[in-house]
PDB file of N, CA and C in Angstrom:
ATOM      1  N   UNK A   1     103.267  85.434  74.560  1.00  0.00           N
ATOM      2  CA  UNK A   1     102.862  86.500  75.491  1.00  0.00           C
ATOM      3  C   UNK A   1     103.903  87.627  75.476  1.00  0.00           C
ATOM      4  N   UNK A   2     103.446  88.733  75.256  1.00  0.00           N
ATOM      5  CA  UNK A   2     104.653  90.091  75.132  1.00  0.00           C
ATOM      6  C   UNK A   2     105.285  90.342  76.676  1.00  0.00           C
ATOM      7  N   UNK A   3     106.228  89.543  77.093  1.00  0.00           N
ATOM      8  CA  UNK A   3     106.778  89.919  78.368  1.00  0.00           C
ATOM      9  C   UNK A   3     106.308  91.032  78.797  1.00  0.00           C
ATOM     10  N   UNK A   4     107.192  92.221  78.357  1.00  0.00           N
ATOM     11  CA  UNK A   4     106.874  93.607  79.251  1.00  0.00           C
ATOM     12  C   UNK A   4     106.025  94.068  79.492  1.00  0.00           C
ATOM     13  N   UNK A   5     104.503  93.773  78.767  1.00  0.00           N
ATOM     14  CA  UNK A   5     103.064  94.167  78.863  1.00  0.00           C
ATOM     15  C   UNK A   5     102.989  93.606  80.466  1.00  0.00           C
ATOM     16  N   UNK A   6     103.703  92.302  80.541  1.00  0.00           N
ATOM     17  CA  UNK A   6     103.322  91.295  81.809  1.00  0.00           C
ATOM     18  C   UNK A   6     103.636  91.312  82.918  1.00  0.00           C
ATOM     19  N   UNK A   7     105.026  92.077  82.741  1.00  0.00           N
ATOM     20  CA  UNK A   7     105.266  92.606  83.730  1.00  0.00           C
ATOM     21  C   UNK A   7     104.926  93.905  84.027  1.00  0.00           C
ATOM     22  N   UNK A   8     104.608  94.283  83.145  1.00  0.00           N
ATOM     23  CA  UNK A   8     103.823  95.943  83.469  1.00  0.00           C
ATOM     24  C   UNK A   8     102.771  96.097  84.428  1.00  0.00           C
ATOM     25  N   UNK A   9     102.024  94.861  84.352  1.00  0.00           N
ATOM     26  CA  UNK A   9     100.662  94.225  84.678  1.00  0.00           C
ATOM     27  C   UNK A   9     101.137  93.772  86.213  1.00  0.00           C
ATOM     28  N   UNK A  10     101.902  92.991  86.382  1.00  0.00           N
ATOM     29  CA  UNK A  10     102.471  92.185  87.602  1.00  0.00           C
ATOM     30  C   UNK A  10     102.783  93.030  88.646  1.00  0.00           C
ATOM     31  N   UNK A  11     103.643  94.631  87.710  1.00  0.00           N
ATOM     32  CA  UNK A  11     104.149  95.379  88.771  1.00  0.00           C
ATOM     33  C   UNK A  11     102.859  96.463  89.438  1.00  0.00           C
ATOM     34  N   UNK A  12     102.022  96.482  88.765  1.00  0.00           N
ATOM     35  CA  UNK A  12     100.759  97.326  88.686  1.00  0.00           C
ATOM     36  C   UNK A  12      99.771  96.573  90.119  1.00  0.00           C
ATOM     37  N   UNK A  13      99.928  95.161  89.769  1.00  0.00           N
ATOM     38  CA  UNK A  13      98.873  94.853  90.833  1.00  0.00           C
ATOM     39  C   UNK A  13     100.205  94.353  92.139  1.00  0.00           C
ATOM     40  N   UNK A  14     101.159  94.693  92.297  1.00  0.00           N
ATOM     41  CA  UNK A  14     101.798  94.421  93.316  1.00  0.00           C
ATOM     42  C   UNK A  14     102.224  96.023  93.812  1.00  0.00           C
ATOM     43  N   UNK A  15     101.710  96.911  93.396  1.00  0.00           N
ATOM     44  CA  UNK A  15     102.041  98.187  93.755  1.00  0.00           C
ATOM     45  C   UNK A  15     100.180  98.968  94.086  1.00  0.00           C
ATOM     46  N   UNK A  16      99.299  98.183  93.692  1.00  0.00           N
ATOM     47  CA  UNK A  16      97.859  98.328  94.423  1.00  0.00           C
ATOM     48  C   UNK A  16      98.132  97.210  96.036  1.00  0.00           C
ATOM     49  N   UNK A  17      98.833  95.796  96.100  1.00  0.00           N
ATOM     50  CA  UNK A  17      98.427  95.047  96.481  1.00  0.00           C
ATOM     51  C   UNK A  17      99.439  95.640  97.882  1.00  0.00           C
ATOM     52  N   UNK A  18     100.711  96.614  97.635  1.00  0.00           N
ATOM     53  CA  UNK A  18     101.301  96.721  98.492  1.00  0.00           C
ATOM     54  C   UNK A  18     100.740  97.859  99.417  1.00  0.00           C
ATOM     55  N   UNK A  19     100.118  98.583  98.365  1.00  0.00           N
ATOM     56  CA  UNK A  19      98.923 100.102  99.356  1.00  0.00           C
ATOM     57  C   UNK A  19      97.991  99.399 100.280  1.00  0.00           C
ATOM     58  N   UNK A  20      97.456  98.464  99.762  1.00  0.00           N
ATOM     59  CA  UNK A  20      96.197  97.883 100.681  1.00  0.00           C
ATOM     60  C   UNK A  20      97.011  97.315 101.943  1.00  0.00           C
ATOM     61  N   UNK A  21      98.242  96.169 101.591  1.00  0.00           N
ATOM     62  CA  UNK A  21      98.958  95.831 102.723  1.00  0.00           C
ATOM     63  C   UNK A  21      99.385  96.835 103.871  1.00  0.00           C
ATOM     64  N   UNK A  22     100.115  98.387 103.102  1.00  0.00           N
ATOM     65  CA  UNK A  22     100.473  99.050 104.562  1.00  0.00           C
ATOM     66  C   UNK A  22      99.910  99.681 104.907  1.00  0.00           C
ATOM     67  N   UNK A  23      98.643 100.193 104.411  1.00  0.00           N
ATOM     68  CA  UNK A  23      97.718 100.572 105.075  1.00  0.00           C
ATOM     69  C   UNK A  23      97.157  99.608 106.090  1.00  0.00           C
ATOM     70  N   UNK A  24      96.854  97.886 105.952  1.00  0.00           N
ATOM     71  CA  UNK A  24      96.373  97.273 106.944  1.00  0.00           C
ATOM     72  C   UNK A  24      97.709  96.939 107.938  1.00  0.00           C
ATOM     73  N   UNK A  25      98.809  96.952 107.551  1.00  0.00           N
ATOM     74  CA  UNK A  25      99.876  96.780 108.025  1.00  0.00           C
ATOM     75  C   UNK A  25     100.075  97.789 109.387  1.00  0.00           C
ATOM     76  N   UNK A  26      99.720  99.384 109.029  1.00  0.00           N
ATOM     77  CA  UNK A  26      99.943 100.265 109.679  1.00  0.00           C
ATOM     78  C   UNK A  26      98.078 100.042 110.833  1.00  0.00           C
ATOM     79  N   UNK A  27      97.506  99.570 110.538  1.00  0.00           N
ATOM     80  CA  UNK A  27      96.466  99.526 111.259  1.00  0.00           C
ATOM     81  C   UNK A  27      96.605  98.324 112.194  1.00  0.00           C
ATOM     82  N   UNK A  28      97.445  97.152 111.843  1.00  0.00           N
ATOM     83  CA  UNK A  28      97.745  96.307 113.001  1.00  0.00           C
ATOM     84  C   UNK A  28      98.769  96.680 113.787  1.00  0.00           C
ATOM     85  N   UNK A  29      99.775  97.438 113.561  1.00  0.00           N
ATOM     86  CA  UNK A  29     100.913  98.008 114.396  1.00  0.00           C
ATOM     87  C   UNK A  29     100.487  98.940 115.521  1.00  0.00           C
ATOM     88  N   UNK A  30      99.388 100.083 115.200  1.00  0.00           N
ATOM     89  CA  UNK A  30      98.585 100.500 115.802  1.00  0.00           C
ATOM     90  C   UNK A  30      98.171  99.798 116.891  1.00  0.00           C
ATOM     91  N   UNK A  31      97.205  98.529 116.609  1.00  0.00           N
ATOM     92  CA  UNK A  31      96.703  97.594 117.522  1.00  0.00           C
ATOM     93  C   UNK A  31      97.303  97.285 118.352  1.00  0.00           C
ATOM     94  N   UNK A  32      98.556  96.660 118.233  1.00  0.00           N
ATOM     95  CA  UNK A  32      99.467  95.911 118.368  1.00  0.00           C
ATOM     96  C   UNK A  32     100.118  96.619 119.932  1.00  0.00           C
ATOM     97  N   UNK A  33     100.518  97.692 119.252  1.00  0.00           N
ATOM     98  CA  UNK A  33     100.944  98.962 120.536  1.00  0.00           C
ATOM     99  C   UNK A  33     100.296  98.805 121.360  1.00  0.00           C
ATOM    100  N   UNK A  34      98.780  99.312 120.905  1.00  0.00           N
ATOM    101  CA  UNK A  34      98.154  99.640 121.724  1.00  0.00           C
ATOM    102  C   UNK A  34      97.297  98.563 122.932  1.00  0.00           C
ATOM    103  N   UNK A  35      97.392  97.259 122.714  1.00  0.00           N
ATOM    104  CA  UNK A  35      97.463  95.801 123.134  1.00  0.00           C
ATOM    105  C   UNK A  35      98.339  95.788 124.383  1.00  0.00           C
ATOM    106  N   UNK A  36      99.589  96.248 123.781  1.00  0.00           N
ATOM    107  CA  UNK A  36     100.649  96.216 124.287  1.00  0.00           C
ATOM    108  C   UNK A  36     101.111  97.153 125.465  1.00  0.00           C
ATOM    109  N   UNK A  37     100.272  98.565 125.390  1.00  0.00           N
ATOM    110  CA  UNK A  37     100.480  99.347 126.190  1.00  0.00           C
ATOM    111  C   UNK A  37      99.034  99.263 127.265  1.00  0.00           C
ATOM    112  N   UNK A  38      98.174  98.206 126.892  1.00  0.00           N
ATOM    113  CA  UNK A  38      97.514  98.062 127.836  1.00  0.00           C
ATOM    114  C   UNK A  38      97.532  96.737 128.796  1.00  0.00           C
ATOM    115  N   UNK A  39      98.246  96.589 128.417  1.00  0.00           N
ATOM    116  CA  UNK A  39      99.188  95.321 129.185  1.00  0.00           C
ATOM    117  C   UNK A  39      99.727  95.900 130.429  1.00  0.00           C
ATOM    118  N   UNK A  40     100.363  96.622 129.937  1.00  0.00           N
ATOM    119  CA  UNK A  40     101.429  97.065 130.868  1.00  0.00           C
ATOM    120  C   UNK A  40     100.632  97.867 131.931  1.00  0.00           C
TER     121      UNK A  40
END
């Protein structure tokens, strides 16, 4: 297997996989606040 192709590949879907994360990331923090400020 040509390493660097593989990691080319690895870093590719962990740099899609990290957009989808902070985008949902930033949509539970949102929540989260806002949970939080209706608590109070």
């Amino acid at each position: 297997m040509n390493k660097p192709l593989w990691f080319l590949y690895i870093i590719a879907i962990l740099i899609e996989y990290e957009r989808k994360i902070s985008s949902y990331d930033k949509y539970c923090k949102n929540n989260y606040m806002l949970s939080f400020y209706l608590k109070e």
